[in-house]
C-alpha atoms as a PDB file:
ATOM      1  CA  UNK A   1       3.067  12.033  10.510  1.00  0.00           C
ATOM      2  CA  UNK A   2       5.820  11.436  13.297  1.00  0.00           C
ATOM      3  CA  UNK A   3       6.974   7.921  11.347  1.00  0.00           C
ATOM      4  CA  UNK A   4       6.465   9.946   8.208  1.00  0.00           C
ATOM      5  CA  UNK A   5       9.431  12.685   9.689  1.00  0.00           C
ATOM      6  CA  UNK A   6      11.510  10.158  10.987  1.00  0.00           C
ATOM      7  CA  UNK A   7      11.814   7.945   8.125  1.00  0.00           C
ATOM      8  CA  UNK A   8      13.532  11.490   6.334  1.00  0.00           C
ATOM      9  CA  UNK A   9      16.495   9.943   8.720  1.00  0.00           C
ATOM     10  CA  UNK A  10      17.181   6.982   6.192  1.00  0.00           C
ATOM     11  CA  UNK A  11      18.232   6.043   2.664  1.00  0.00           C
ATOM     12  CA  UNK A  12      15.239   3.687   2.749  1.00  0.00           C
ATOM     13  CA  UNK A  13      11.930   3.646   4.599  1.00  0.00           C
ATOM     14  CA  UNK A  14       9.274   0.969   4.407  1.00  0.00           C
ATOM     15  CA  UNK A  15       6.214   1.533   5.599  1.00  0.00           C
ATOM     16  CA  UNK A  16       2.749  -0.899   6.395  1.00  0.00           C
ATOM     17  CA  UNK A  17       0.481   1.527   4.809  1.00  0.00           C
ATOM     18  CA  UNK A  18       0.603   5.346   3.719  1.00  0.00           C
ATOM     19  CA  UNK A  19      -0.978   8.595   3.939  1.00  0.00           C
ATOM     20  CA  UNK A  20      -2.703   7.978  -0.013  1.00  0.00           C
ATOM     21  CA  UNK A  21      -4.669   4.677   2.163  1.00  0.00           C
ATOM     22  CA  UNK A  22      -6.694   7.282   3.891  1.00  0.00           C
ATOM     23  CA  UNK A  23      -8.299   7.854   0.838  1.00  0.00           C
ATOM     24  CA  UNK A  24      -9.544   4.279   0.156  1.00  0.00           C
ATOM     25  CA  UNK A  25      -9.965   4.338   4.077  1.00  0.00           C
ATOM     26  CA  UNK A  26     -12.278   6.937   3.972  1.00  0.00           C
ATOM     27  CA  UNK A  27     -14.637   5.474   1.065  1.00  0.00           C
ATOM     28  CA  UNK A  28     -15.102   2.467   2.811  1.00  0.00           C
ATOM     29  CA  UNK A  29     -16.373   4.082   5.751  1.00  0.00           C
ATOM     30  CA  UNK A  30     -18.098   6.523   3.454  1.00  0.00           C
ATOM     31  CA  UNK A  31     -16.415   9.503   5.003  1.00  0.00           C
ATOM     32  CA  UNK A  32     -15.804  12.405   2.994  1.00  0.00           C
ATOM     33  CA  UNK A  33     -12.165  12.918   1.516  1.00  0.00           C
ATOM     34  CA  UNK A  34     -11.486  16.384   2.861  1.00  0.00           C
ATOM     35  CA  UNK A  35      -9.307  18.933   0.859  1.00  0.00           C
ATOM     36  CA  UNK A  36      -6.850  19.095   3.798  1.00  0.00           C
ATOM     37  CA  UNK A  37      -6.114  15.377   3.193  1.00  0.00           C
ATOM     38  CA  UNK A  38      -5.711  15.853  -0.264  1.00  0.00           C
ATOM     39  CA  UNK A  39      -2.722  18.968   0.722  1.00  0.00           C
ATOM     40  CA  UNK A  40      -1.347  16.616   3.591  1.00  0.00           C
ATOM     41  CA  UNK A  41      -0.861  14.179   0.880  1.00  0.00           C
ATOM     42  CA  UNK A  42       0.764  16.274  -1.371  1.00  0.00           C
ATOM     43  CA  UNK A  43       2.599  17.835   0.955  1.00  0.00           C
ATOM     44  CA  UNK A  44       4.125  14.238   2.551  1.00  0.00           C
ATOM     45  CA  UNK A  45       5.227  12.108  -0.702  1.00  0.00           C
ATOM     46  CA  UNK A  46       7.042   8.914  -0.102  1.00  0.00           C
ATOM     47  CA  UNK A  47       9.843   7.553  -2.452  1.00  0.00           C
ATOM     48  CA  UNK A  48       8.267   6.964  -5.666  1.00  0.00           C
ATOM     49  CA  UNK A  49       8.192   3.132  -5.815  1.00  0.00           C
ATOM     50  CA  UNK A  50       4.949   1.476  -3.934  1.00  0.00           C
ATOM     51  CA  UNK A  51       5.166  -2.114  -3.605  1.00  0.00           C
ATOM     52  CA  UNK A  52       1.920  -3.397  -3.561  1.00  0.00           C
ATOM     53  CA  UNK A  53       1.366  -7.361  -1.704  1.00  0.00           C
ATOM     54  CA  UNK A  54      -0.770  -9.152  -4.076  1.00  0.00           C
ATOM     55  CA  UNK A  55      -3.364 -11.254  -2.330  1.00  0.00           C
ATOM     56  CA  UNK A  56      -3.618 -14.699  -1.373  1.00  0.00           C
ATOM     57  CA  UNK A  57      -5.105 -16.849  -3.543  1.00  0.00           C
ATOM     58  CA  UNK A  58      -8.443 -17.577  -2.726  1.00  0.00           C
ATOM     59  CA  UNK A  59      -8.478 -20.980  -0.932  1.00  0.00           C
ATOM     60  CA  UNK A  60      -5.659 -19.754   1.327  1.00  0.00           C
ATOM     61  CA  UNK A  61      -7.937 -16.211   2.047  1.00  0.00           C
ATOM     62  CA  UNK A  62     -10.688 -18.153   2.680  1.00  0.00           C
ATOM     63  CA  UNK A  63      -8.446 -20.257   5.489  1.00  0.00           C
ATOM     64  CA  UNK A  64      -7.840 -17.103   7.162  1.00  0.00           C
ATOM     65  CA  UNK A  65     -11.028 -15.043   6.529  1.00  0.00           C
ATOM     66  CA  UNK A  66     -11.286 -14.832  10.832  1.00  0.00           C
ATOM     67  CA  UNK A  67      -8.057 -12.667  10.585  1.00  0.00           C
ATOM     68  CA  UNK A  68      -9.523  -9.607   8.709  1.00  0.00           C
ATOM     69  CA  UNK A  69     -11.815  -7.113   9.473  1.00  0.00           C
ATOM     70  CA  UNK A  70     -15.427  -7.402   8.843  1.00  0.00           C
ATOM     71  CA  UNK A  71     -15.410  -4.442   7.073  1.00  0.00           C
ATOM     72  CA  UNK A  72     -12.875  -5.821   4.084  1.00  0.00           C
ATOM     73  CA  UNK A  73     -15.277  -9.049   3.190  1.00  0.00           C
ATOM     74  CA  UNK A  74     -15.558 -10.939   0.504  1.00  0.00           C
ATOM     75  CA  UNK A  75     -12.212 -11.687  -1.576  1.00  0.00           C
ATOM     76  CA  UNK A  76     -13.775  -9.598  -3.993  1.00  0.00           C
ATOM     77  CA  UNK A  77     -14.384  -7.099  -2.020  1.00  0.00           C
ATOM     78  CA  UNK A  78     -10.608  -7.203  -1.217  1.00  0.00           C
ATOM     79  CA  UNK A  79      -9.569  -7.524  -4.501  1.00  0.00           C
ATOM     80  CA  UNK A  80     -11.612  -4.045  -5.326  1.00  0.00           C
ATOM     81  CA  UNK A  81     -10.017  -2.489  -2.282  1.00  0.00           C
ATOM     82  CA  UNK A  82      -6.557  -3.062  -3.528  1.00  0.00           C
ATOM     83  CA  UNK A  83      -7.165  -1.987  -6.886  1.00  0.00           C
ATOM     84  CA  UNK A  84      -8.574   1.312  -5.359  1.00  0.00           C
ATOM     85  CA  UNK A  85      -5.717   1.547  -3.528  1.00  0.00           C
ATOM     86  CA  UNK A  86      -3.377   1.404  -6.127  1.00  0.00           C
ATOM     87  CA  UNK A  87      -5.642   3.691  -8.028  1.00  0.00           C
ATOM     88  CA  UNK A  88      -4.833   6.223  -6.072  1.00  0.00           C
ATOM     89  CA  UNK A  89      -1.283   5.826  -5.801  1.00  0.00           C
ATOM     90  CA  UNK A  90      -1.366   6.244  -9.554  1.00  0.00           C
ATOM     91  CA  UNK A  91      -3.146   9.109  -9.386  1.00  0.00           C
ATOM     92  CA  UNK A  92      -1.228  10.530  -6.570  1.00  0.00           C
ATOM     93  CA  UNK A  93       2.075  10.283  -8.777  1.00  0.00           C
ATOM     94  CA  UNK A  94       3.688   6.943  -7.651  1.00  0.00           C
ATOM     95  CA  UNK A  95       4.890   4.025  -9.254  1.00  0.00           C
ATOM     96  CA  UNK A  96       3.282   1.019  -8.504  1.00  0.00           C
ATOM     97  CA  UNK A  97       5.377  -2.667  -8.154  1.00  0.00           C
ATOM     98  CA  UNK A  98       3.034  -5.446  -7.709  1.00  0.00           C
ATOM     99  CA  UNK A  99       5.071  -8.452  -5.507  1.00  0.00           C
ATOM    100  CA  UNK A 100       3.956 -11.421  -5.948  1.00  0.00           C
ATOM    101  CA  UNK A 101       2.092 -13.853  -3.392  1.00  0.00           C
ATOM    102  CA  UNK A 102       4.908 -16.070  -2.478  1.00  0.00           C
ATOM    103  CA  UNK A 103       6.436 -17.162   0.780  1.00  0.00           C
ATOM    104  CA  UNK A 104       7.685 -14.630   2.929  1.00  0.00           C
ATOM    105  CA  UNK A 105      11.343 -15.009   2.339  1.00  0.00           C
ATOM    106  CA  UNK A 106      10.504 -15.063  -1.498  1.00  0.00           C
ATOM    107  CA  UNK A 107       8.673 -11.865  -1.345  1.00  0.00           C
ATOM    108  CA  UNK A 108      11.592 -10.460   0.471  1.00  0.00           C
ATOM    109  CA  UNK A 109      13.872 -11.304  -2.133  1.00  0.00           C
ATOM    110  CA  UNK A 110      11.696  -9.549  -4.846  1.00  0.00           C
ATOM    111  CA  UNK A 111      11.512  -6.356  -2.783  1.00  0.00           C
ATOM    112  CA  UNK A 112      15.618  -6.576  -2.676  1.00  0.00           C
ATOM    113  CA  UNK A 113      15.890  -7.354  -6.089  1.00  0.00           C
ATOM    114  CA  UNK A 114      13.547  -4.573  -7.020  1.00  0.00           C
ATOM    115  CA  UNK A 115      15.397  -1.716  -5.132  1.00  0.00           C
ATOM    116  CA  UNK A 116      18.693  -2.731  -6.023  1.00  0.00           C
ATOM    117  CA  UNK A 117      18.238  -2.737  -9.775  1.00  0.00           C
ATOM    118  CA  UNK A 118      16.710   0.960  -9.263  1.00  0.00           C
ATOM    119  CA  UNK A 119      18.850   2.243  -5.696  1.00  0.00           C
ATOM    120  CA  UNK A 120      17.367   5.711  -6.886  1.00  0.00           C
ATOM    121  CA  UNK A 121      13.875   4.726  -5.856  1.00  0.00           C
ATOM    122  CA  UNK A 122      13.444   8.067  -4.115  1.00  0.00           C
END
């Protein structure tokens, strides 16, 4: 919530993961979704654009599968999480912009591009 108030201080704000996460968050650890998270979401909307990092393909997941959590498995078990994820994002009222698995400086460049064809992102 503190990085939430202080990104009001700036025309843009990027952030790892959001407040509408919790949600998937809390199915995975089969916790129920209270009502009060629900309001806090609400209550705390981001701008309206979401990028959303596609995964790695799966060789290149499977290279790395000591990196992750236990808990997110499987690449299809990923896959499911993300599309949750963006699930509720949807259904929370934001746009969702899928960027593309790419190199890091590529994926960069698609975020720019993004944003400055639409500066009124929220």
């Amino acid at each position: 919530m503190v990085d939430y108030s202080d990104a009001r201080l700036y025309d843009i704000s990027f952030f790892d993961r959001g407040l509408p996460d919790l949600v998937v968050l809390h199915e995975l650890l089969d916790v129920p979704v209270s009502a009060d998270l629900i309001d806090i979401i609400k209550d705390h909307r981001y701008g309206n654009t979401v990028f959303v990092f596609d995964l790695l393909d799966e060789n290149t997941f499977s290279q790395h599968a000591n990196e992750r959590p236990a808990m997110f498995g499987s690449y299809e078990k990923c896959q499911r999480i993300r599309d949750r994820i963006i699930e509720v994002y949807q259904q929370t009222g934001y746009s969702i912009t899928i960027v593309p698995f790419d190199s890091v400086e590529n994926r960069e460049l698609f975020v720019v591009r993004k944003i400055n064809k639409n500066p009124a992102n929220d």
